[in-house]
PDB file of N, CA and C in Angstrom:
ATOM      1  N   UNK A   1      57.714 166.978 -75.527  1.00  0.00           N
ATOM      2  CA  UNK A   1      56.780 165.881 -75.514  1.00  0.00           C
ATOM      3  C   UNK A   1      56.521 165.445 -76.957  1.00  0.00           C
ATOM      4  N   UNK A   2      56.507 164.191 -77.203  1.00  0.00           N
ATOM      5  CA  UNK A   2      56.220 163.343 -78.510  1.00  0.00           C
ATOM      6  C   UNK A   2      54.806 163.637 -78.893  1.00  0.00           C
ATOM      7  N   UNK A   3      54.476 163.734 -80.334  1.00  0.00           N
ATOM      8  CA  UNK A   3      53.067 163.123 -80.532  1.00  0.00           C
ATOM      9  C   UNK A   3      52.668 161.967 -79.694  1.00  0.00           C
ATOM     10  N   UNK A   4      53.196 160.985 -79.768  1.00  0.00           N
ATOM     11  CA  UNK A   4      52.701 159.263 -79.660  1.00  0.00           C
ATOM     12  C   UNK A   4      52.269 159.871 -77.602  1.00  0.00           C
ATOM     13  N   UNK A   5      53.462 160.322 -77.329  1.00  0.00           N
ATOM     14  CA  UNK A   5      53.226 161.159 -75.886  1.00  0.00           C
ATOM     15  C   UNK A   5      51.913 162.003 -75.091  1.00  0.00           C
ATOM     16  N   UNK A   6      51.549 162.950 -76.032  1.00  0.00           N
ATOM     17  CA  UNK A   6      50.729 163.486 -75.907  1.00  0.00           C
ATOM     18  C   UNK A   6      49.026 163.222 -76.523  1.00  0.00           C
ATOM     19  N   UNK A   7      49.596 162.253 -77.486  1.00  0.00           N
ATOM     20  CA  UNK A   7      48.158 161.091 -77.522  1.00  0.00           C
ATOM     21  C   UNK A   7      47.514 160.474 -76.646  1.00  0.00           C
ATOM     22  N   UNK A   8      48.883 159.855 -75.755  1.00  0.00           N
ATOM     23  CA  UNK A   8      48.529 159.236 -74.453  1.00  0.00           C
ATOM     24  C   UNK A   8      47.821 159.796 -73.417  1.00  0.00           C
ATOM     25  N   UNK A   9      48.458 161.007 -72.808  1.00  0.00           N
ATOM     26  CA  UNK A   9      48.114 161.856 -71.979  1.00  0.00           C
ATOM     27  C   UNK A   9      47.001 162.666 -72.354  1.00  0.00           C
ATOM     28  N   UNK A  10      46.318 162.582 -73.687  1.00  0.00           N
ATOM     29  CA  UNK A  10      44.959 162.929 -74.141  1.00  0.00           C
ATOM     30  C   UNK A  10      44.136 162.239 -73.488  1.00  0.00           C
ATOM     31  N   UNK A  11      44.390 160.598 -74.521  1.00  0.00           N
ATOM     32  CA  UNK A  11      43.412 159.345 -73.760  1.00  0.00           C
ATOM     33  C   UNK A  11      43.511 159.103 -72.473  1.00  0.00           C
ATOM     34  N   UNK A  12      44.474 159.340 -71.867  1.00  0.00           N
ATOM     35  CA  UNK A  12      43.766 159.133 -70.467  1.00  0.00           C
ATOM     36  C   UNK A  12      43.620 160.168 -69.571  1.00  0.00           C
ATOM     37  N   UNK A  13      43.682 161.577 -69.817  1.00  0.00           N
ATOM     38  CA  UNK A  13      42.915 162.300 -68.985  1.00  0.00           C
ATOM     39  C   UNK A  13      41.108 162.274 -69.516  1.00  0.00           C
ATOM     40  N   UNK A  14      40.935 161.697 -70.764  1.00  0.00           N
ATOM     41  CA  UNK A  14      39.704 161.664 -70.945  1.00  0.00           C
ATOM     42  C   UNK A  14      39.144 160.427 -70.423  1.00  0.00           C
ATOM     43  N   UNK A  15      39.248 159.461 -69.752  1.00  0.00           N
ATOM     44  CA  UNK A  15      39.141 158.122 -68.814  1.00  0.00           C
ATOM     45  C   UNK A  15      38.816 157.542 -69.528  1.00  0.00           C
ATOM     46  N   UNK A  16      39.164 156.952 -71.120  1.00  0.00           N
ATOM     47  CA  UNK A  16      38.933 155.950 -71.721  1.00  0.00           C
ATOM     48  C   UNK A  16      38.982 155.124 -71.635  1.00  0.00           C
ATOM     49  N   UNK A  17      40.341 154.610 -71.054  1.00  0.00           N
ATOM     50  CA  UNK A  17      41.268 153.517 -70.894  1.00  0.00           C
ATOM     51  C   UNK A  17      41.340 153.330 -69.623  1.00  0.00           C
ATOM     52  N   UNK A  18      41.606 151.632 -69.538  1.00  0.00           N
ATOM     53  CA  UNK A  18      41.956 151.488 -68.287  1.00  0.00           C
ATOM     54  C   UNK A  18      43.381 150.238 -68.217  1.00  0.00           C
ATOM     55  N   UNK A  19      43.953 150.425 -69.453  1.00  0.00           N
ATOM     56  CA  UNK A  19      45.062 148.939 -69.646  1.00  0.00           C
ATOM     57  C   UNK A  19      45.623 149.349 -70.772  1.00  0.00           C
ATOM     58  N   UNK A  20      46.976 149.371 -70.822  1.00  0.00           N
ATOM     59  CA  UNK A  20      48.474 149.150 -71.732  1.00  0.00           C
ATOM     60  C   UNK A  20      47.400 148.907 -73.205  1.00  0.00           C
ATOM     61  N   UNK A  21      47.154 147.526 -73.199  1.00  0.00           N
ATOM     62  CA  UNK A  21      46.450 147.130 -74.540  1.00  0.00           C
ATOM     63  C   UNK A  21      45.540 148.014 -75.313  1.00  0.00           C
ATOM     64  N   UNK A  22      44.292 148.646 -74.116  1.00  0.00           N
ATOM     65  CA  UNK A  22      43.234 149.823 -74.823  1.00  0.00           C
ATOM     66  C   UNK A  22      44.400 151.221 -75.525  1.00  0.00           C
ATOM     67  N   UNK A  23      45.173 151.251 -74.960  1.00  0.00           N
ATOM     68  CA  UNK A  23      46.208 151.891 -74.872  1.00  0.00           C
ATOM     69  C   UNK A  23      46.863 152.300 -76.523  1.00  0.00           C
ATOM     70  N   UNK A  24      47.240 150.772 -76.078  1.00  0.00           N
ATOM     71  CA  UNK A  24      48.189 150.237 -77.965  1.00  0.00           C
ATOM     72  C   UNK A  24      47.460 150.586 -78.560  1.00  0.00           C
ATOM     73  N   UNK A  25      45.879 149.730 -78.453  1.00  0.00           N
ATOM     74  CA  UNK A  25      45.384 149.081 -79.882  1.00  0.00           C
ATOM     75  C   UNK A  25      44.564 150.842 -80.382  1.00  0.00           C
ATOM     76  N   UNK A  26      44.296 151.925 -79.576  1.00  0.00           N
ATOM     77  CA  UNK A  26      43.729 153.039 -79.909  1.00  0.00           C
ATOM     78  C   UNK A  26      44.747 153.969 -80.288  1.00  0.00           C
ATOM     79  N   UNK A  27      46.003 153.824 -80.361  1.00  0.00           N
ATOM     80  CA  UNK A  27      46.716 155.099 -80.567  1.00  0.00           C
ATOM     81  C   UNK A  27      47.426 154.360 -81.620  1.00  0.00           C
ATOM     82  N   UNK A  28      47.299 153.216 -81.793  1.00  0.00           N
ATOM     83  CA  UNK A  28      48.642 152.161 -82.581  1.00  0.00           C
ATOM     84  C   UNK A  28      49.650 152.216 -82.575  1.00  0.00           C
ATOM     85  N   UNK A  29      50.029 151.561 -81.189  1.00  0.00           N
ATOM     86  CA  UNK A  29      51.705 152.185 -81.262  1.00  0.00           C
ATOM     87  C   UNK A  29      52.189 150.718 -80.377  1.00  0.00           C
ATOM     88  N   UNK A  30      53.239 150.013 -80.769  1.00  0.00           N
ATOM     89  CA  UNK A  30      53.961 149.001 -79.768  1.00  0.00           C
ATOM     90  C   UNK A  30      53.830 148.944 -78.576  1.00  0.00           C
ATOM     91  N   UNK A  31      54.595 147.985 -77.885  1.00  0.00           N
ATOM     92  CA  UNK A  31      54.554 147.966 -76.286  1.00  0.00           C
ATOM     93  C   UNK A  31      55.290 148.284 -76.124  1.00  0.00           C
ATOM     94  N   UNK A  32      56.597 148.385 -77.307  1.00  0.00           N
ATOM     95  CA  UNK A  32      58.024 149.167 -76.530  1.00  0.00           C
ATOM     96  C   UNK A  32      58.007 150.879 -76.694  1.00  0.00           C
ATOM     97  N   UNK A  33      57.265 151.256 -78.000  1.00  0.00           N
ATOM     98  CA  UNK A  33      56.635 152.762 -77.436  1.00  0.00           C
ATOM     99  C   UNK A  33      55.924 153.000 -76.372  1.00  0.00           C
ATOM    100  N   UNK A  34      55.169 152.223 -76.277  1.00  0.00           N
ATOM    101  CA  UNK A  34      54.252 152.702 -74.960  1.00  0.00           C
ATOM    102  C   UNK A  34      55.567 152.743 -73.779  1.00  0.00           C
ATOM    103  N   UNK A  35      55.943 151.863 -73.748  1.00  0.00           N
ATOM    104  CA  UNK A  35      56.996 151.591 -72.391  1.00  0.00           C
ATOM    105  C   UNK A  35      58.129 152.959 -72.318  1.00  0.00           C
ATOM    106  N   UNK A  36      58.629 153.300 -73.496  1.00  0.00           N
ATOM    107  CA  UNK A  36      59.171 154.213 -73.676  1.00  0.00           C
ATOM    108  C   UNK A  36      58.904 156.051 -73.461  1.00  0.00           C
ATOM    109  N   UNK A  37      57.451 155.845 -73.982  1.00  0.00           N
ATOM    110  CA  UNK A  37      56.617 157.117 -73.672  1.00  0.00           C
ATOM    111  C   UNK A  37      56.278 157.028 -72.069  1.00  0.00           C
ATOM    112  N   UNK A  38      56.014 155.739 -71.320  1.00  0.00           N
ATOM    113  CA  UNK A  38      55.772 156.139 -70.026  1.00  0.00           C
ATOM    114  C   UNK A  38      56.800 156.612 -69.669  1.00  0.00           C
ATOM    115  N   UNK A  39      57.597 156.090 -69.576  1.00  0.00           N
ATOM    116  CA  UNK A  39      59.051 156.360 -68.972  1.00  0.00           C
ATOM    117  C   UNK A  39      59.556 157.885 -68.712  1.00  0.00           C
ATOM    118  N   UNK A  40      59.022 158.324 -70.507  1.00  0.00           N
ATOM    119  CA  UNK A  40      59.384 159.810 -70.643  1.00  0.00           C
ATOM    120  C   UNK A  40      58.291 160.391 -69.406  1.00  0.00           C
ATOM    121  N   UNK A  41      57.038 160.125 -69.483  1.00  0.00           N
ATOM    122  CA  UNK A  41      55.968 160.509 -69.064  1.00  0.00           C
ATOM    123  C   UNK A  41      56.286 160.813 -67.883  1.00  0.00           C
ATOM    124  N   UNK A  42      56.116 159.712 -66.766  1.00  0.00           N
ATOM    125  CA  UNK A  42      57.170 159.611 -65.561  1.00  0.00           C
ATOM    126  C   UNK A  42      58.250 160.891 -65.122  1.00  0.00           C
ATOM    127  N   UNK A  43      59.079 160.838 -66.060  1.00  0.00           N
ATOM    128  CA  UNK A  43      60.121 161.471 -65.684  1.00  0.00           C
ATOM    129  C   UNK A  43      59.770 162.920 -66.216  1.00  0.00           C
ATOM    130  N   UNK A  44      58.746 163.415 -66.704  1.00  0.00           N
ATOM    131  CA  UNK A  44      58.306 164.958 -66.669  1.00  0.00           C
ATOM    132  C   UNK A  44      57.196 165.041 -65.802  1.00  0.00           C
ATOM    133  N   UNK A  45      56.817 164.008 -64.990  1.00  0.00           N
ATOM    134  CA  UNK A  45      55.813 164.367 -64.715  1.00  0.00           C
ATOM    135  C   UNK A  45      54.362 164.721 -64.764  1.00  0.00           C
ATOM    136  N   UNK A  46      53.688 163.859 -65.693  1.00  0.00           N
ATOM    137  CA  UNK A  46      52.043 163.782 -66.444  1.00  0.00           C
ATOM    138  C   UNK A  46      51.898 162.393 -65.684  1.00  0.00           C
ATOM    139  N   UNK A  47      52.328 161.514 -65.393  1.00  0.00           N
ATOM    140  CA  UNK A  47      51.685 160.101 -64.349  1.00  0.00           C
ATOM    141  C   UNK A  47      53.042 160.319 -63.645  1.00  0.00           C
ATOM    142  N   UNK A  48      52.271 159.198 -62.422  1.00  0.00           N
ATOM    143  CA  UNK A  48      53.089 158.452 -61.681  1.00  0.00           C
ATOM    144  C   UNK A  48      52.586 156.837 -60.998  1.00  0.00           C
ATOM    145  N   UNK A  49      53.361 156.592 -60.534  1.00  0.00           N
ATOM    146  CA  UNK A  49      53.405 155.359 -59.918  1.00  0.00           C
ATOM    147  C   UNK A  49      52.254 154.849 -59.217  1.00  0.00           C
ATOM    148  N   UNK A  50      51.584 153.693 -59.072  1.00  0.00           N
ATOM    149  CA  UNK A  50      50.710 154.240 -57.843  1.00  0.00           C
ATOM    150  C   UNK A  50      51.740 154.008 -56.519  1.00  0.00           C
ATOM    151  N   UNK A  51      52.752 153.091 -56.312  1.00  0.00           N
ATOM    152  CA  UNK A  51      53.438 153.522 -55.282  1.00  0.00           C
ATOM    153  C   UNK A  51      53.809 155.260 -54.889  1.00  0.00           C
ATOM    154  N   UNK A  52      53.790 155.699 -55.645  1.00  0.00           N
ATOM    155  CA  UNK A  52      54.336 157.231 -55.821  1.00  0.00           C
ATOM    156  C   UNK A  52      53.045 157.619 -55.036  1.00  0.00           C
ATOM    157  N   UNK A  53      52.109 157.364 -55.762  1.00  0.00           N
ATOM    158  CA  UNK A  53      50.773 157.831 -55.175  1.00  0.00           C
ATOM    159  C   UNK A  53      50.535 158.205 -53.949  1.00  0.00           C
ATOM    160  N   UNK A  54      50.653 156.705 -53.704  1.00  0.00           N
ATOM    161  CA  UNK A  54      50.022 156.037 -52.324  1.00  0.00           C
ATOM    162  C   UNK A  54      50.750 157.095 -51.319  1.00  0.00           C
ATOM    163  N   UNK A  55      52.436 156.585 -51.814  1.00  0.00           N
ATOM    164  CA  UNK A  55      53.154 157.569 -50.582  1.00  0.00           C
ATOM    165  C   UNK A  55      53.259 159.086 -50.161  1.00  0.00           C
ATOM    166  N   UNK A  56      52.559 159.685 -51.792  1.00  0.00           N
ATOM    167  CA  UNK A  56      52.562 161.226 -51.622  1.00  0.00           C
ATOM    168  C   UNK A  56      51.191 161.611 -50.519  1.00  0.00           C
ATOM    169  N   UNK A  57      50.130 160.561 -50.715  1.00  0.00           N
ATOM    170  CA  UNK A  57      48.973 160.679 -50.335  1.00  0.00           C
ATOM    171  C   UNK A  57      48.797 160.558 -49.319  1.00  0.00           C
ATOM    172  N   UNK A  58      50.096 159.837 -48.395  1.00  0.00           N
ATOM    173  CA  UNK A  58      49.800 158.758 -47.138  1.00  0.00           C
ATOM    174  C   UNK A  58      49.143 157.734 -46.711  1.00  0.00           C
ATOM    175  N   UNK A  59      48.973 156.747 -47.828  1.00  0.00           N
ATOM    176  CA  UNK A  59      48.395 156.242 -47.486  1.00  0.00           C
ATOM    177  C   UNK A  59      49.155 154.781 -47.788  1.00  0.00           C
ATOM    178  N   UNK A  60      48.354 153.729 -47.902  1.00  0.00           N
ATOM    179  CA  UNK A  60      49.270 152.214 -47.770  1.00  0.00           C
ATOM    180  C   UNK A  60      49.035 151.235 -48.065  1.00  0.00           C
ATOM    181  N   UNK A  61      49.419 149.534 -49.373  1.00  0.00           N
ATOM    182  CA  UNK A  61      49.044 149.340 -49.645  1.00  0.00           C
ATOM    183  C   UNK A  61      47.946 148.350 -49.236  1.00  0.00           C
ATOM    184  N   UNK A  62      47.139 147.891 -49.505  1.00  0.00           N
ATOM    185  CA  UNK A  62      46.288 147.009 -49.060  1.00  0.00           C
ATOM    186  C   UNK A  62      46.307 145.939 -48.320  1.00  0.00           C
ATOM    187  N   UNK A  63      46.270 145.402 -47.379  1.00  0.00           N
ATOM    188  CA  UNK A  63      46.435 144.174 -46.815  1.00  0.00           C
ATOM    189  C   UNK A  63      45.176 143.210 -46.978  1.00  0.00           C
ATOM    190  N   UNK A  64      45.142 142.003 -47.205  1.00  0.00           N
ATOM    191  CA  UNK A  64      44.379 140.815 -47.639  1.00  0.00           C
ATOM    192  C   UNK A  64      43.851 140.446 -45.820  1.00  0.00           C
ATOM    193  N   UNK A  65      42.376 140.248 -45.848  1.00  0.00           N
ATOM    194  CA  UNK A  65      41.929 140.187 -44.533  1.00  0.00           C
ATOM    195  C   UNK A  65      42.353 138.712 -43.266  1.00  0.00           C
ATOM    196  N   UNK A  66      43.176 137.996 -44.411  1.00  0.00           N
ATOM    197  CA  UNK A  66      43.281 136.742 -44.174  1.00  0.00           C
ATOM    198  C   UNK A  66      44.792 137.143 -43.513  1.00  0.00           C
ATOM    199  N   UNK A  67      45.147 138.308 -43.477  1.00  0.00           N
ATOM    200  CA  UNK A  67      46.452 138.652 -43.214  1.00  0.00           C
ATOM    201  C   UNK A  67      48.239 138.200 -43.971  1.00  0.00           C
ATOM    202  N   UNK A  68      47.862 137.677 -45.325  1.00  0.00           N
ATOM    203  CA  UNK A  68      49.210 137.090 -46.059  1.00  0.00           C
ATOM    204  C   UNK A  68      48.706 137.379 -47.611  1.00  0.00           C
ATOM    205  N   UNK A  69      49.572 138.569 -47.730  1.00  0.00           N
ATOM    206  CA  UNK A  69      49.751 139.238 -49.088  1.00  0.00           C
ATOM    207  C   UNK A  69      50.305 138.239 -49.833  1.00  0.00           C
ATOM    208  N   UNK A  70      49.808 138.471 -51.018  1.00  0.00           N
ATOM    209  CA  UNK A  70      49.895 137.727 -52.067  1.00  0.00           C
ATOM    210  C   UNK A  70      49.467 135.971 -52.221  1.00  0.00           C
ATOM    211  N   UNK A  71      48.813 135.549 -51.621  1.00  0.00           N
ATOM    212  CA  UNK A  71      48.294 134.204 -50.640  1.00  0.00           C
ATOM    213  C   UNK A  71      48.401 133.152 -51.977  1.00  0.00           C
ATOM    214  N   UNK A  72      47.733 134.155 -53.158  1.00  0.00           N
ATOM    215  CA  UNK A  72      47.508 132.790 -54.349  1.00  0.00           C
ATOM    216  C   UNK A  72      47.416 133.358 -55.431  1.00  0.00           C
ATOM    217  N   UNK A  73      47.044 133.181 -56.255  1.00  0.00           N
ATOM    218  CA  UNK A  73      47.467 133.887 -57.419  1.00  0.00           C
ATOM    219  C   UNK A  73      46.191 134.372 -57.932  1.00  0.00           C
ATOM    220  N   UNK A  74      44.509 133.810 -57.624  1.00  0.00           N
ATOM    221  CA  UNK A  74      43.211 134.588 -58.465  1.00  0.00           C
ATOM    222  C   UNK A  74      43.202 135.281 -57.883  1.00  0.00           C
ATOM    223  N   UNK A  75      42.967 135.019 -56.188  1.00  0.00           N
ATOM    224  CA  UNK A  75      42.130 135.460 -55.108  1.00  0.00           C
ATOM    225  C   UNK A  75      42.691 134.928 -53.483  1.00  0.00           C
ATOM    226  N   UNK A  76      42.231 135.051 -52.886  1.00  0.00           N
ATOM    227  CA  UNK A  76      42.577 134.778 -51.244  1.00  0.00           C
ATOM    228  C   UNK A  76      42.041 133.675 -51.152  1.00  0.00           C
ATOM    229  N   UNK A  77      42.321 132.487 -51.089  1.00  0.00           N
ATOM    230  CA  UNK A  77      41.532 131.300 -50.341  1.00  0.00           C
ATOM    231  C   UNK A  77      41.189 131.372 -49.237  1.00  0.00           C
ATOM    232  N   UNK A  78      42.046 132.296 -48.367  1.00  0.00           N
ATOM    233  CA  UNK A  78      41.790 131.961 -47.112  1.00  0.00           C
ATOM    234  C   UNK A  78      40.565 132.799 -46.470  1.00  0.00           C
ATOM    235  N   UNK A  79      40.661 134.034 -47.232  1.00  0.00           N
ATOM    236  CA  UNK A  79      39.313 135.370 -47.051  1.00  0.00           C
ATOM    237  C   UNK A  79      38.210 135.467 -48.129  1.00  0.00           C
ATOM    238  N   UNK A  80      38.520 135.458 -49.629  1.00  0.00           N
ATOM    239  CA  UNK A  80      37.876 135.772 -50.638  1.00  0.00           C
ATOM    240  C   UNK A  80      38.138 136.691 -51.217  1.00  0.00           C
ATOM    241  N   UNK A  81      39.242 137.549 -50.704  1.00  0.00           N
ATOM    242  CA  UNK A  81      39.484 138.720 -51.249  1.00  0.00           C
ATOM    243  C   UNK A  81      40.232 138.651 -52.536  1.00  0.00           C
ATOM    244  N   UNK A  82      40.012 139.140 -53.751  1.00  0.00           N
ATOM    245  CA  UNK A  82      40.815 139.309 -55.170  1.00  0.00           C
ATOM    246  C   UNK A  82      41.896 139.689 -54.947  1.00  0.00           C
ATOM    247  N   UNK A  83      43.143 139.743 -55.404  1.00  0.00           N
ATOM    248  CA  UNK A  83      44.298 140.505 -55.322  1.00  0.00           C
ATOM    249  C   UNK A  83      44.193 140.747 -56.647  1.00  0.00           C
ATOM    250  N   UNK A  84      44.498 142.048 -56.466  1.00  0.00           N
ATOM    251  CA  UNK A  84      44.752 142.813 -57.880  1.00  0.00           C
ATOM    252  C   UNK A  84      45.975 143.208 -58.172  1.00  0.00           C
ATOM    253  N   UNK A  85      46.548 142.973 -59.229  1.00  0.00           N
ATOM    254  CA  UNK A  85      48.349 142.942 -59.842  1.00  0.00           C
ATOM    255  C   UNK A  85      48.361 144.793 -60.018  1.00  0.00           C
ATOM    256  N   UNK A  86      48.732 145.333 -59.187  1.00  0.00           N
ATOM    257  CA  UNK A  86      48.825 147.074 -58.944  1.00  0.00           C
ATOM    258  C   UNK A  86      50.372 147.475 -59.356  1.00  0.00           C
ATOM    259  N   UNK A  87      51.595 146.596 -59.280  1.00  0.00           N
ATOM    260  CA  UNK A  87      52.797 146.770 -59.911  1.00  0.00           C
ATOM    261  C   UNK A  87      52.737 148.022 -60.927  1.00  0.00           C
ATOM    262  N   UNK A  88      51.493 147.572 -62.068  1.00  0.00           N
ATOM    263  CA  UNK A  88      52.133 148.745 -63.299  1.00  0.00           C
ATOM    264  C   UNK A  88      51.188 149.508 -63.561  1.00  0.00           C
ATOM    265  N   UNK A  89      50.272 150.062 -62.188  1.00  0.00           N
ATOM    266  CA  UNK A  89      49.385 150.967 -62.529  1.00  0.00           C
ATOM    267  C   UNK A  89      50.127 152.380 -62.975  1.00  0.00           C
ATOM    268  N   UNK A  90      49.674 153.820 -63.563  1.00  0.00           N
ATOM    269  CA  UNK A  90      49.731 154.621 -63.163  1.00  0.00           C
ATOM    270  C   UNK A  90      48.414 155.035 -62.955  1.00  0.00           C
ATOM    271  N   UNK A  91      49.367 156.809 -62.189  1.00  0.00           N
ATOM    272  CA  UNK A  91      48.069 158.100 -62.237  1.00  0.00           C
ATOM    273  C   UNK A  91      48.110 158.989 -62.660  1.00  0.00           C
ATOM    274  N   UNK A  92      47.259 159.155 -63.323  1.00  0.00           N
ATOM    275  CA  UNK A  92      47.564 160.511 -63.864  1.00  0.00           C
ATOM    276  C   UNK A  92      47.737 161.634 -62.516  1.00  0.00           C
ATOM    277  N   UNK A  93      48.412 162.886 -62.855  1.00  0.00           N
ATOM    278  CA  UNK A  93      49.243 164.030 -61.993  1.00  0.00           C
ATOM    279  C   UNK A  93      48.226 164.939 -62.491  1.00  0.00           C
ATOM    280  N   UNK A  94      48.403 166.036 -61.318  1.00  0.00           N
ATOM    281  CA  UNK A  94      47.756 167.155 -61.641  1.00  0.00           C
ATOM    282  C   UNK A  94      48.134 168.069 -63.249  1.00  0.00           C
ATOM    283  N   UNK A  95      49.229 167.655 -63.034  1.00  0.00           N
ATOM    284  CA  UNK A  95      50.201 168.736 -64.508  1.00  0.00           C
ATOM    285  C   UNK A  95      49.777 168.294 -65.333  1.00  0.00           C
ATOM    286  N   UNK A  96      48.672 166.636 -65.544  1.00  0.00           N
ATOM    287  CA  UNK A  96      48.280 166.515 -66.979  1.00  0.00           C
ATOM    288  C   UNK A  96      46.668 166.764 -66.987  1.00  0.00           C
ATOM    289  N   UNK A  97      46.425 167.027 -65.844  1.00  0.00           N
ATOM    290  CA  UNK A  97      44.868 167.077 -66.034  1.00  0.00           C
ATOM    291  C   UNK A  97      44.860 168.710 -66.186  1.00  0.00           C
ATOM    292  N   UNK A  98      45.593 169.534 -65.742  1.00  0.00           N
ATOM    293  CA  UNK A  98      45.889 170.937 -66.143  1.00  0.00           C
ATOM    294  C   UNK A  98      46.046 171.161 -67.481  1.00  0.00           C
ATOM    295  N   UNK A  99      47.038 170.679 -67.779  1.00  0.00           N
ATOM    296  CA  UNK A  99      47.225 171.114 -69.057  1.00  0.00           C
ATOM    297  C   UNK A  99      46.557 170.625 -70.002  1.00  0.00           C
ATOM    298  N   UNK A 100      45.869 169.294 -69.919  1.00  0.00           N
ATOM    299  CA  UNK A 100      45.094 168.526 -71.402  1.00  0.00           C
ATOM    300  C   UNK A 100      43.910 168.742 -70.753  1.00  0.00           C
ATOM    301  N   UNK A 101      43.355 169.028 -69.712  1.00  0.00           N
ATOM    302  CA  UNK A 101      41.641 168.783 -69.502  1.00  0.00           C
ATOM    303  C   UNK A 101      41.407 169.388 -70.609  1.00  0.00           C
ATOM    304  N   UNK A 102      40.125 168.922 -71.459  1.00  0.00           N
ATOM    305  CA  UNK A 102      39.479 168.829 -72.351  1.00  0.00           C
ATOM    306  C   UNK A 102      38.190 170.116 -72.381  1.00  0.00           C
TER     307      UNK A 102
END
């Protein structure tokens, strides 16, 4: 694991952050490090996906009450419901809250 790596997996088992940017602008590091360190991250296992999530968890993603995902681009016209852009969430994994809890 990298420094720039294990910076990450500091700040966010301590719930600082909640976005790429809080991300950058506190550790100072690019978007193509960051992109790079997830990646590593990912593939040892300290986050995952929230698709990963969802499916380890059983559970599924959200449906809009108006019944048509993705309807508009703020919010639902047809219900009111927000859609939230969930594509590039992660989660943190047990293996990083083990090993970095604070």
């Amino acid at each position: 694991m990298t420094n720039i790596e294990r910076k990450i997996v500091e700040f966010l088992v301590t719930g600082k952050t909640y976005s790429d940017e809080a991300i950058m602008k506190n550790i100072g590091i690019t978007e193509e490090e960051l992109q790079k360190a997830f990646d590593n991250l990912l593939a040892e296992g300290y986050i995952e996906t929230y698709e990963d999530y969802l499916q380890r968890m059983g559970g599924e993603e959200e449906e809009h009450s108006c019944g048509v995902d993705g309807c508009c681009g703020g919010g639902c016209s047809g219900c009111g419901t927000p859609i939230t852009d969930k594509k590039n969430v992660k989660v943190i994994t047990a293996k990083a809250l083990i090993e970095f809890e604070l």
